[in-house]
ModelCIF file with pLDDT and N, C-alpha, C, O atoms, coordinates in Angstrom:
data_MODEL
#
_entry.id   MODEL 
#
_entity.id                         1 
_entity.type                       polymer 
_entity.pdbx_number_of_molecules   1 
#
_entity_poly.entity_id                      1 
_entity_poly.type                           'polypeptide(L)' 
_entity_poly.nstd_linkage                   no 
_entity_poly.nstd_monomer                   no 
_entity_poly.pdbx_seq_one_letter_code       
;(UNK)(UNK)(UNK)(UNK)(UNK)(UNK)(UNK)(UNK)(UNK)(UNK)(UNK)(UNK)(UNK)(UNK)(UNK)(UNK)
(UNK)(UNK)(UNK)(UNK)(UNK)(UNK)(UNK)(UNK)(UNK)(UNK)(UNK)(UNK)(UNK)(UNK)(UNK)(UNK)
(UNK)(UNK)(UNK)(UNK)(UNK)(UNK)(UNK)(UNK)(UNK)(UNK)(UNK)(UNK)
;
_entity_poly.pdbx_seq_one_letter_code_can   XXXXXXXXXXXXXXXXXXXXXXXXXXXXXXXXXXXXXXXXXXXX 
_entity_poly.pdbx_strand_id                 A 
#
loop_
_entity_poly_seq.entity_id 
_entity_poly_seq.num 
_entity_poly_seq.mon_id 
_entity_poly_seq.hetero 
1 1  UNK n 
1 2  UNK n 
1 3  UNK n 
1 4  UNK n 
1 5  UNK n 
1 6  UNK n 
1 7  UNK n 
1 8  UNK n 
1 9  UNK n 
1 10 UNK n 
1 11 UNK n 
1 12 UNK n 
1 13 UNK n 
1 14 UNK n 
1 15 UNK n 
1 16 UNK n 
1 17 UNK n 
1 18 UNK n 
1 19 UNK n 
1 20 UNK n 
1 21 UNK n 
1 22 UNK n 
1 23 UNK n 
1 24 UNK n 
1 25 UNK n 
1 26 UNK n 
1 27 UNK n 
1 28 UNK n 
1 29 UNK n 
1 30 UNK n 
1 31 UNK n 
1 32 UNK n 
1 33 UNK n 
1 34 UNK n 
1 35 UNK n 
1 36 UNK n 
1 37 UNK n 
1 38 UNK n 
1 39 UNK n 
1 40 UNK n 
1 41 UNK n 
1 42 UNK n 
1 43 UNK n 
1 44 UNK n 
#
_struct_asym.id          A 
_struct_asym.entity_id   1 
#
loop_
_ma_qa_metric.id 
_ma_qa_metric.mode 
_ma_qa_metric.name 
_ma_qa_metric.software_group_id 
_ma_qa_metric.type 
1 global pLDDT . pLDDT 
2 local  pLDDT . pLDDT 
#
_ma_qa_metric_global.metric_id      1 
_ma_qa_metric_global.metric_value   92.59 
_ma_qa_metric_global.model_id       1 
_ma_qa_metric_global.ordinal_id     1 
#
loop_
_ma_qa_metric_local.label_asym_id 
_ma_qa_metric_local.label_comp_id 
_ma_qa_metric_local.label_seq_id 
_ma_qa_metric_local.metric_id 
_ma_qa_metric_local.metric_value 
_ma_qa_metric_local.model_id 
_ma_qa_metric_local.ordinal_id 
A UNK 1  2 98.00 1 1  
A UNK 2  2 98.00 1 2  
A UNK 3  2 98.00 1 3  
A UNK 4  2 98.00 1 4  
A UNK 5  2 98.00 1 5  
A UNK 6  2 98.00 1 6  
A UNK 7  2 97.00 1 7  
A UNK 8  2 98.00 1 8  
A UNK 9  2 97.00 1 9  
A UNK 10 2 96.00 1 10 
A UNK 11 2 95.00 1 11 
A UNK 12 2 94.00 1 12 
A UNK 13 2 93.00 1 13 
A UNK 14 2 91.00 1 14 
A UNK 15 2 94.00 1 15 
A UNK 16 2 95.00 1 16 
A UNK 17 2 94.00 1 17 
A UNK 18 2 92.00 1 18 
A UNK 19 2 95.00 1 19 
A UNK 20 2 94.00 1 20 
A UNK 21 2 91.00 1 21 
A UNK 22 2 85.00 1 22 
A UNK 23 2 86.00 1 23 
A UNK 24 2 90.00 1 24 
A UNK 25 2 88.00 1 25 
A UNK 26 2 82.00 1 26 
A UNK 27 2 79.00 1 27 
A UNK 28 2 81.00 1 28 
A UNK 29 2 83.00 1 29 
A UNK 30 2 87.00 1 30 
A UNK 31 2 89.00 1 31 
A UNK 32 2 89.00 1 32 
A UNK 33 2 91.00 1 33 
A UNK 34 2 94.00 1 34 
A UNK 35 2 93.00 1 35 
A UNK 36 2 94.00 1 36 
A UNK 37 2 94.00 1 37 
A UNK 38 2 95.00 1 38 
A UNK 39 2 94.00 1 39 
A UNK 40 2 95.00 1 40 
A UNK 41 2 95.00 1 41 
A UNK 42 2 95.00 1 42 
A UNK 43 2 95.00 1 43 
A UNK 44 2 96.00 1 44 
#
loop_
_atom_site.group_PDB 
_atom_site.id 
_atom_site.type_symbol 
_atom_site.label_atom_id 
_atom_site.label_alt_id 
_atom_site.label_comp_id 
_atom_site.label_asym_id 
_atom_site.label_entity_id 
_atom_site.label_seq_id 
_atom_site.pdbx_PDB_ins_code 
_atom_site.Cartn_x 
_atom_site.Cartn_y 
_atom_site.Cartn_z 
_atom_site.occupancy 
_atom_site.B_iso_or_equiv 
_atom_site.pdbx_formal_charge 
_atom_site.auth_seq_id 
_atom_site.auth_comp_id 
_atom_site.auth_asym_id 
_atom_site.auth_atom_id 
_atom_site.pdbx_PDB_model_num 
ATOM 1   N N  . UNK A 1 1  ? -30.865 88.226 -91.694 1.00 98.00 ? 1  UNK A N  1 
ATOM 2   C CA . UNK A 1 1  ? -31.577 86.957 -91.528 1.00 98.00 ? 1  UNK A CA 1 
ATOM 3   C C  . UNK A 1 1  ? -31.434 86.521 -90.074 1.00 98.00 ? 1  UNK A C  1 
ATOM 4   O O  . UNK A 1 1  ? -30.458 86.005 -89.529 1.00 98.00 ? 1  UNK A O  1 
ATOM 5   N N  . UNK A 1 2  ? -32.465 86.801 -89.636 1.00 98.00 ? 2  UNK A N  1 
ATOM 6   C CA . UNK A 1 2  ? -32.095 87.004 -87.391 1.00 98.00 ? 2  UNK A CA 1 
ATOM 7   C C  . UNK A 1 2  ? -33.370 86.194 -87.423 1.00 98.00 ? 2  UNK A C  1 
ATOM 8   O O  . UNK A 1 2  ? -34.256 86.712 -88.103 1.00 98.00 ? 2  UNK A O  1 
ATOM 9   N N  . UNK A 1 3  ? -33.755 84.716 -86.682 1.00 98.00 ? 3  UNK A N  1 
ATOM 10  C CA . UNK A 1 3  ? -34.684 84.205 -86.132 1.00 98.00 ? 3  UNK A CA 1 
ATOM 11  C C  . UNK A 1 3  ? -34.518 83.699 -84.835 1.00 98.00 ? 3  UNK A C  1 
ATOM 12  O O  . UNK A 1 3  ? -33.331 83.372 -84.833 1.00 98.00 ? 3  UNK A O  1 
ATOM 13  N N  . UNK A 1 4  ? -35.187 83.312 -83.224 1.00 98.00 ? 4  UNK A N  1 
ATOM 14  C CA . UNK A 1 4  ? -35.053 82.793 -82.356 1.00 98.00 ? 4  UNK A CA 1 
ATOM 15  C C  . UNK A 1 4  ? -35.452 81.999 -82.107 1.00 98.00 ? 4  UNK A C  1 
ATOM 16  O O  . UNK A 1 4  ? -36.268 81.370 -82.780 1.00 98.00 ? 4  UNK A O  1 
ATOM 17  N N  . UNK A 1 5  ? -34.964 81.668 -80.871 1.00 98.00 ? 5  UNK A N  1 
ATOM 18  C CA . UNK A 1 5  ? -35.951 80.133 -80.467 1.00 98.00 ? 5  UNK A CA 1 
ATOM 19  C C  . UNK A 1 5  ? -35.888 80.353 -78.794 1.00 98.00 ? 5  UNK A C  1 
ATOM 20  O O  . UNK A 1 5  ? -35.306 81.127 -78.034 1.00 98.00 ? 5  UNK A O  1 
ATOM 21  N N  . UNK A 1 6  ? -37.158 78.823 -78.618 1.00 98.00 ? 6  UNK A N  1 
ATOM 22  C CA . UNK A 1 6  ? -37.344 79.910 -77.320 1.00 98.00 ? 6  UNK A CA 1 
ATOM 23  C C  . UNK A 1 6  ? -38.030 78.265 -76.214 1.00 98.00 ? 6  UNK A C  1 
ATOM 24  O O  . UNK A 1 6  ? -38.757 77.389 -76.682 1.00 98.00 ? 6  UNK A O  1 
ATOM 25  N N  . UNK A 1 7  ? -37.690 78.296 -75.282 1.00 97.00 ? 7  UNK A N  1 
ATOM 26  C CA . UNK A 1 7  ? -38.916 77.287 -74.387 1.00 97.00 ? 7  UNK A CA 1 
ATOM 27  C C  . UNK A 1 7  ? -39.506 77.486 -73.621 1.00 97.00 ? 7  UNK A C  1 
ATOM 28  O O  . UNK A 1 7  ? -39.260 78.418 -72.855 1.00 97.00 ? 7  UNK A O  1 
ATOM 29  N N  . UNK A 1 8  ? -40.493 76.738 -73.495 1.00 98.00 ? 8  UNK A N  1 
ATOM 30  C CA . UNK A 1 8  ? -41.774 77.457 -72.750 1.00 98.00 ? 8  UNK A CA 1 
ATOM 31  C C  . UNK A 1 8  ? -42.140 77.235 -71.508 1.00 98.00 ? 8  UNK A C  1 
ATOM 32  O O  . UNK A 1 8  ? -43.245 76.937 -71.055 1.00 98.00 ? 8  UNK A O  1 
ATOM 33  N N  . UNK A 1 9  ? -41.145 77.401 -71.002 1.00 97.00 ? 9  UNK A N  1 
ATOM 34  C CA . UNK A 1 9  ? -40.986 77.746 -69.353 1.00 97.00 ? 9  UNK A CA 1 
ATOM 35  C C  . UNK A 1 9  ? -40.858 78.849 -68.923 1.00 97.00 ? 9  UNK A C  1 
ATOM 36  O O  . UNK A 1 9  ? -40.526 79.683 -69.765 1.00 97.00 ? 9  UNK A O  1 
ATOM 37  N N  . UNK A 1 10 ? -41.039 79.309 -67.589 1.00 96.00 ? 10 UNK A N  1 
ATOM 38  C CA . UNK A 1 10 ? -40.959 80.778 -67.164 1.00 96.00 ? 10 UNK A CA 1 
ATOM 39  C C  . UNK A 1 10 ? -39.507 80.220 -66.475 1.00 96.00 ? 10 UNK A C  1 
ATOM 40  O O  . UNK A 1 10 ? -39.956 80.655 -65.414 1.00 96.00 ? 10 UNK A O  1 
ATOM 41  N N  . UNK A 1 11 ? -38.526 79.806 -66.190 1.00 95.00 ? 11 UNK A N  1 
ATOM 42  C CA . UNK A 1 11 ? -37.476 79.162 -65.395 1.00 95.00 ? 11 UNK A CA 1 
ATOM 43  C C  . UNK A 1 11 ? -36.052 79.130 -66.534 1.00 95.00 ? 11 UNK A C  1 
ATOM 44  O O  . UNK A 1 11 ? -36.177 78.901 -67.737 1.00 95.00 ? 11 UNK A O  1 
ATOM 45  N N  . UNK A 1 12 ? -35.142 79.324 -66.060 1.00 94.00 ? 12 UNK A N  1 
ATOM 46  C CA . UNK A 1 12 ? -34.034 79.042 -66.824 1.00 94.00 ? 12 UNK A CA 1 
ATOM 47  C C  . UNK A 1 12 ? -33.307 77.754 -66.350 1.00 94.00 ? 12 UNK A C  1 
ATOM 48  O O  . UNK A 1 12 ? -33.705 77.253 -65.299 1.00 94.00 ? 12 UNK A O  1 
ATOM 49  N N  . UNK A 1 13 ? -31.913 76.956 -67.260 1.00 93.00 ? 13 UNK A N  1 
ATOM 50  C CA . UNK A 1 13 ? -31.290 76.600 -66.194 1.00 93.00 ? 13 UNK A CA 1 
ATOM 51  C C  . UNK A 1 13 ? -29.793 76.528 -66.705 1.00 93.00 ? 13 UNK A C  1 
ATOM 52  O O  . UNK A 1 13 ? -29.637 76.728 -67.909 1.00 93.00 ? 13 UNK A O  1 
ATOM 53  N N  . UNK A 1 14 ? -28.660 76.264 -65.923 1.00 91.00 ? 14 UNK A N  1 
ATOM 54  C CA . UNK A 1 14 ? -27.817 76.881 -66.372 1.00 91.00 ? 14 UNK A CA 1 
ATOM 55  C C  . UNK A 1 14 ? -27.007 75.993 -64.908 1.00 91.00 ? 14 UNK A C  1 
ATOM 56  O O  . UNK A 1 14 ? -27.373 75.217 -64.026 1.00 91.00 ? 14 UNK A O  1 
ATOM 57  N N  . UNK A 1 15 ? -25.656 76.715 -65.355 1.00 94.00 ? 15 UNK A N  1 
ATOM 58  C CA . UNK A 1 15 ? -24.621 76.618 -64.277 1.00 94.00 ? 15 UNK A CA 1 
ATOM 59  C C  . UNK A 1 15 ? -24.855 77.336 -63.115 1.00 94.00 ? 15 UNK A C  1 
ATOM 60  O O  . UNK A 1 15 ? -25.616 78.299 -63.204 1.00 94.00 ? 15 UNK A O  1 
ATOM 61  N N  . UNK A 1 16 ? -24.290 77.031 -61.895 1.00 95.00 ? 16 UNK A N  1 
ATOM 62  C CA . UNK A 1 16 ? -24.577 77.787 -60.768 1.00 95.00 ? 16 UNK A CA 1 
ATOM 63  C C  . UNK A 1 16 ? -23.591 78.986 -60.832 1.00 95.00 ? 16 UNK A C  1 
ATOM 64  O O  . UNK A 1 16 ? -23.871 79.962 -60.136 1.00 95.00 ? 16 UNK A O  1 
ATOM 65  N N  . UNK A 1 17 ? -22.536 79.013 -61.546 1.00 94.00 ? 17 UNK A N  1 
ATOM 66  C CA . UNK A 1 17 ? -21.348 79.832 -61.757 1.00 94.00 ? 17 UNK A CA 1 
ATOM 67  C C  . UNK A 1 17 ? -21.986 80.538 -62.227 1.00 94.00 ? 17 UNK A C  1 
ATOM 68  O O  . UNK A 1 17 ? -21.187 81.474 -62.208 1.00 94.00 ? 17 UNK A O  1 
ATOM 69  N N  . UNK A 1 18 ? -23.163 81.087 -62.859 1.00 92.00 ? 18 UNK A N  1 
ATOM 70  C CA . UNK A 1 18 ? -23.198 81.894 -63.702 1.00 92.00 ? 18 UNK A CA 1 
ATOM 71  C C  . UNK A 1 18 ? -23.806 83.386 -62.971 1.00 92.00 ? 18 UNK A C  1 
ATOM 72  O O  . UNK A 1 18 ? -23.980 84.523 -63.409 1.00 92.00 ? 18 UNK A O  1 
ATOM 73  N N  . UNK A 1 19 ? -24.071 82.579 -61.332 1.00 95.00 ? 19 UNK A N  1 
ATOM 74  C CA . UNK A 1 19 ? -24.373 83.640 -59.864 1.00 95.00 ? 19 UNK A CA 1 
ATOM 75  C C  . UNK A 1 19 ? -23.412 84.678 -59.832 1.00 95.00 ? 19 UNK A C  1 
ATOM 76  O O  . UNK A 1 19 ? -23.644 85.835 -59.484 1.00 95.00 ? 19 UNK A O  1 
ATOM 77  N N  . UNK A 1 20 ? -21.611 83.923 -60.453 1.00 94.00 ? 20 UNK A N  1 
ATOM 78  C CA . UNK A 1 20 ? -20.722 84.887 -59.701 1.00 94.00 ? 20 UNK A CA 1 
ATOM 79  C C  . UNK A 1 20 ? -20.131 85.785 -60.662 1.00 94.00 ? 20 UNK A C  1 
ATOM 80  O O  . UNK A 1 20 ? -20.348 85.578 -61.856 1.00 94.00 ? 20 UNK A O  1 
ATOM 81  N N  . UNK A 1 21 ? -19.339 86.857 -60.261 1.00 91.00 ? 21 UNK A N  1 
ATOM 82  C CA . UNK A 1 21 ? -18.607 87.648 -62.038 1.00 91.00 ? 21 UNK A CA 1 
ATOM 83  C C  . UNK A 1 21 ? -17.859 86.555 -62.435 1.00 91.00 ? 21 UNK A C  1 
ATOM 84  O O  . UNK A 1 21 ? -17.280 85.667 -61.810 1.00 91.00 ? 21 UNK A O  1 
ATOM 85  N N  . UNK A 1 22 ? -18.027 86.871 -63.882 1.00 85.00 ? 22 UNK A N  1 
ATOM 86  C CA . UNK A 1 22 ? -17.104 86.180 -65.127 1.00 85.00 ? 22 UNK A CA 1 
ATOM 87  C C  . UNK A 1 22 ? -15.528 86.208 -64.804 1.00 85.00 ? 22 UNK A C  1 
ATOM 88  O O  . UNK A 1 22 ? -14.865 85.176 -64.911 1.00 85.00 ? 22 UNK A O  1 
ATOM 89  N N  . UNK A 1 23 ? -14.849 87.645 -64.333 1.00 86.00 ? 23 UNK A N  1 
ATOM 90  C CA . UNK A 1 23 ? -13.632 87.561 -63.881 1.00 86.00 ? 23 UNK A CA 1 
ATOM 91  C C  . UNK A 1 23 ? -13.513 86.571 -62.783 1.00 86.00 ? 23 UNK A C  1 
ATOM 92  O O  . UNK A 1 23 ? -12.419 86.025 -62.640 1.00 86.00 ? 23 UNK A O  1 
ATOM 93  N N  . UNK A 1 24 ? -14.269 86.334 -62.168 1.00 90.00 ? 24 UNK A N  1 
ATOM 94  C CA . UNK A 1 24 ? -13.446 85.282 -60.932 1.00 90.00 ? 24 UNK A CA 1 
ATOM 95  C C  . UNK A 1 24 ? -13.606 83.889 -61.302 1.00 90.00 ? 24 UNK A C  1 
ATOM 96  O O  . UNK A 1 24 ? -13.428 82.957 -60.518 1.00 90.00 ? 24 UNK A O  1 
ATOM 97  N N  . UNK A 1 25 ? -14.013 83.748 -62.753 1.00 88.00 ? 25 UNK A N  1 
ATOM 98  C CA . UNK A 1 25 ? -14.045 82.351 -63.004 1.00 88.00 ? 25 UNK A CA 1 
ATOM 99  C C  . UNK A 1 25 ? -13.097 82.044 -64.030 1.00 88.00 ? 25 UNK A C  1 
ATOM 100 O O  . UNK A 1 25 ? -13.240 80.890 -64.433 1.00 88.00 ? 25 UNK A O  1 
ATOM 101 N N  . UNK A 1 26 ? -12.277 82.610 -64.531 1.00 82.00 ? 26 UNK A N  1 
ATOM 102 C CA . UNK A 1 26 ? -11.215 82.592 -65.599 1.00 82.00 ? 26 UNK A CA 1 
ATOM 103 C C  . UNK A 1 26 ? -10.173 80.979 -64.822 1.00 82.00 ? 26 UNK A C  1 
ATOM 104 O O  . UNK A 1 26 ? -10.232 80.401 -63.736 1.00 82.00 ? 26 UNK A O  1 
ATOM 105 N N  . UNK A 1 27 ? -9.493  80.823 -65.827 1.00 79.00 ? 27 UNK A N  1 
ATOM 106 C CA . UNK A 1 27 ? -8.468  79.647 -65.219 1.00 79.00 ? 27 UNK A CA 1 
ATOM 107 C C  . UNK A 1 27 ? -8.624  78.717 -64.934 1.00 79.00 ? 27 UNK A C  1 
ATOM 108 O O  . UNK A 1 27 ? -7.772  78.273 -64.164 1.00 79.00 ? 27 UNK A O  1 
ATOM 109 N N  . UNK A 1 28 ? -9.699  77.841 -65.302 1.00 81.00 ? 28 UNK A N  1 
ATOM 110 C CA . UNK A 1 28 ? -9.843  76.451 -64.333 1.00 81.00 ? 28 UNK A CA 1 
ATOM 111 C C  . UNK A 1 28 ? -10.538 77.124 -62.821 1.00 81.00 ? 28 UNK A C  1 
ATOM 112 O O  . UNK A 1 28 ? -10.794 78.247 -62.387 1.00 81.00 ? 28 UNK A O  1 
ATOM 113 N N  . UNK A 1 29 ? -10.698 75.204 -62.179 1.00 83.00 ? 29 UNK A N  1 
ATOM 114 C CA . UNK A 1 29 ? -11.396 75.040 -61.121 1.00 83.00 ? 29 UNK A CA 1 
ATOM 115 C C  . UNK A 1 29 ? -10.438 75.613 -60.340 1.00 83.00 ? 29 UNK A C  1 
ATOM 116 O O  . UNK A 1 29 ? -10.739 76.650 -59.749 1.00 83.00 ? 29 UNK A O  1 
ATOM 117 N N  . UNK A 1 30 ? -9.154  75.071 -60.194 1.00 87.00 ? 30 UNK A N  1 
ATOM 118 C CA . UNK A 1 30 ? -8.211  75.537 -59.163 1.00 87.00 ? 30 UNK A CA 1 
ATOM 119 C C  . UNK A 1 30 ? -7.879  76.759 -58.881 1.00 87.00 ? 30 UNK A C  1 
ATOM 120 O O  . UNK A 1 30 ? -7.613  77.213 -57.768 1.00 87.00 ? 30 UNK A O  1 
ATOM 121 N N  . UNK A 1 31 ? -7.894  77.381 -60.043 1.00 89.00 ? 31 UNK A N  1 
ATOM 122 C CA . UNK A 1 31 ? -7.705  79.187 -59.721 1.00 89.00 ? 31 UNK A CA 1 
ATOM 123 C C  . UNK A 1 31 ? -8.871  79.797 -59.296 1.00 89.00 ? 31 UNK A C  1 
ATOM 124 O O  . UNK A 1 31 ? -8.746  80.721 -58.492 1.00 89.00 ? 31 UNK A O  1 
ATOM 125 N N  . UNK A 1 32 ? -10.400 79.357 -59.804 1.00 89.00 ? 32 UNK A N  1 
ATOM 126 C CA . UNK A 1 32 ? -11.604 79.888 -58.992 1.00 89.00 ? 32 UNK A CA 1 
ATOM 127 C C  . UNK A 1 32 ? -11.569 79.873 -57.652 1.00 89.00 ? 32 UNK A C  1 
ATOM 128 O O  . UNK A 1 32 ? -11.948 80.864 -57.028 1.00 89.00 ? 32 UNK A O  1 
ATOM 129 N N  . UNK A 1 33 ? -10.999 78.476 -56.856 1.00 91.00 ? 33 UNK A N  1 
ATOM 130 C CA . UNK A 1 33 ? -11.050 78.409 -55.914 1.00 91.00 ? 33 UNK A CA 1 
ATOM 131 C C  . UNK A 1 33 ? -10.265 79.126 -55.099 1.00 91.00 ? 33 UNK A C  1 
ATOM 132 O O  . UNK A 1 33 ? -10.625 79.593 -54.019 1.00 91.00 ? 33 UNK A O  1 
ATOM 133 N N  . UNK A 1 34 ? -8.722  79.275 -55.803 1.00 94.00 ? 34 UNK A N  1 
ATOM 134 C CA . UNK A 1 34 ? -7.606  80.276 -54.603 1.00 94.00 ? 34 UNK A CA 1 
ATOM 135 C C  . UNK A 1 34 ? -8.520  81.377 -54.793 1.00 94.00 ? 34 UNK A C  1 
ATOM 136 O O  . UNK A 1 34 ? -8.906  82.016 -53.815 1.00 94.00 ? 34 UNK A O  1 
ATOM 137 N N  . UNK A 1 35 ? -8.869  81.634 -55.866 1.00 93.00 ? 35 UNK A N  1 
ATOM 138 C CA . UNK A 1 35 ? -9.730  83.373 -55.666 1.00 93.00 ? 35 UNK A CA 1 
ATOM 139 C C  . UNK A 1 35 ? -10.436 84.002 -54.677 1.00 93.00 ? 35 UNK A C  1 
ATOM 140 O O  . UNK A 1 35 ? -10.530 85.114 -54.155 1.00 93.00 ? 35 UNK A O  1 
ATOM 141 N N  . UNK A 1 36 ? -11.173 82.252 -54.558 1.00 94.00 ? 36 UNK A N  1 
ATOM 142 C CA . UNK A 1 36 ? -12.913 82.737 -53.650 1.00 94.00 ? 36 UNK A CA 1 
ATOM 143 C C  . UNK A 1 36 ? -12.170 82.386 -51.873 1.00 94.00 ? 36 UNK A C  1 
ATOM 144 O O  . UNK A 1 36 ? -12.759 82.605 -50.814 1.00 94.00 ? 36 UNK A O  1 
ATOM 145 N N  . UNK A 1 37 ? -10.411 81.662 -52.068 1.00 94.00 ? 37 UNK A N  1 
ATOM 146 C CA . UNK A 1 37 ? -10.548 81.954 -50.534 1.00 94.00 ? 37 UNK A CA 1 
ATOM 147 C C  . UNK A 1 37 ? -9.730  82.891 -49.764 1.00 94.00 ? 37 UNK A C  1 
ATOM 148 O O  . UNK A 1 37 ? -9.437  82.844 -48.570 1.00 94.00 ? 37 UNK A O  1 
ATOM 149 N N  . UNK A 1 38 ? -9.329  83.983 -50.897 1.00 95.00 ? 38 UNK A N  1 
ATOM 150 C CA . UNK A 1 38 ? -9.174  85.210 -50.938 1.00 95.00 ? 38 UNK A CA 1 
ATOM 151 C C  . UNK A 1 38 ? -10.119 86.261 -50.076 1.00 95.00 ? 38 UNK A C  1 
ATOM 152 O O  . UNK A 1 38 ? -10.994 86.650 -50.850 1.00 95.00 ? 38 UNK A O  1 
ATOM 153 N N  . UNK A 1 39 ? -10.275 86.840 -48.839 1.00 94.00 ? 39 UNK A N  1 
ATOM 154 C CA . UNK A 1 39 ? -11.194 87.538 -48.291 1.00 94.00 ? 39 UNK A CA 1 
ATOM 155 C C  . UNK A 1 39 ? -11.609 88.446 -49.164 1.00 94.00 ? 39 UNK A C  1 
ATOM 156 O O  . UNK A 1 39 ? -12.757 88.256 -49.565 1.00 94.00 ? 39 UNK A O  1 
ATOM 157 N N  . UNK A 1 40 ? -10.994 89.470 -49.637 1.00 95.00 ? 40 UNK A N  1 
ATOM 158 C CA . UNK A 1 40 ? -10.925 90.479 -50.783 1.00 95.00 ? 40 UNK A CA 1 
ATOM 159 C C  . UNK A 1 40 ? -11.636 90.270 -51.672 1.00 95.00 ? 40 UNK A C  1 
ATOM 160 O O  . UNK A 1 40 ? -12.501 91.044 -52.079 1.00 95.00 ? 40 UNK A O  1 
ATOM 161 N N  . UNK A 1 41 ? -11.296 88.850 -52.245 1.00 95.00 ? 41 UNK A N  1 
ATOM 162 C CA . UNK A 1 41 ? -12.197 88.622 -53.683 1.00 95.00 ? 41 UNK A CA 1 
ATOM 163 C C  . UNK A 1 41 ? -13.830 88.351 -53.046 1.00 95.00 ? 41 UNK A C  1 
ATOM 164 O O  . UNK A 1 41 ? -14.898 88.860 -53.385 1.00 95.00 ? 41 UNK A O  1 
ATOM 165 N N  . UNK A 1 42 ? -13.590 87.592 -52.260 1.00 95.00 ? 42 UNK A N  1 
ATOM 166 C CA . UNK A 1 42 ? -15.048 86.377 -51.973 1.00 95.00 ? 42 UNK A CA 1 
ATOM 167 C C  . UNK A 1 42 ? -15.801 88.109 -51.281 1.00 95.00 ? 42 UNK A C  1 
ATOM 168 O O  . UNK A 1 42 ? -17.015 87.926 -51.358 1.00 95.00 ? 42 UNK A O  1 
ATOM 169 N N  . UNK A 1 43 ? -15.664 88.942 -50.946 1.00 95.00 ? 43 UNK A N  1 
ATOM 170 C CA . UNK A 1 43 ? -16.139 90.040 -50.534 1.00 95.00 ? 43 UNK A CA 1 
ATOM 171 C C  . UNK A 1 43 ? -16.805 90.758 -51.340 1.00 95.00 ? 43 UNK A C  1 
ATOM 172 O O  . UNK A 1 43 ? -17.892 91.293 -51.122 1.00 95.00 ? 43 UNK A O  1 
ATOM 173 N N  . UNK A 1 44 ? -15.925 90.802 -52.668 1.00 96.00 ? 44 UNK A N  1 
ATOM 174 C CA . UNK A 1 44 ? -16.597 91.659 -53.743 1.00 96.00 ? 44 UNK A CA 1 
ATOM 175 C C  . UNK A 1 44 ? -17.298 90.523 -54.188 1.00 96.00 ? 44 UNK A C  1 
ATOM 176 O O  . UNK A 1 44 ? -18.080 90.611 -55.136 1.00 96.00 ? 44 UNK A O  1 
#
């Protein structure tokens, strides 16, 4: 029993997070952030 739904836009919308991998967003705001000012991480 599988039905969808759907809107009728060509556009999505969403979080802006959803730009970066899933691993670098684990932990809260505060750990995203030591991540991304990580050269290493913010690189990959």
């Amino acid at each position: 029993d599988v039905t969808i739904d759907q809107y009728p836009y060509t556009a999505s919308s969403t979080s802006i997070s959803t730009l970066l991998p899933g691993e670098v967003l684990a932990d809260g705001q505060d750990s995203v952030r030591a991540r991304l000012q990580r050269p290493e991480i913010r690189n990959y």
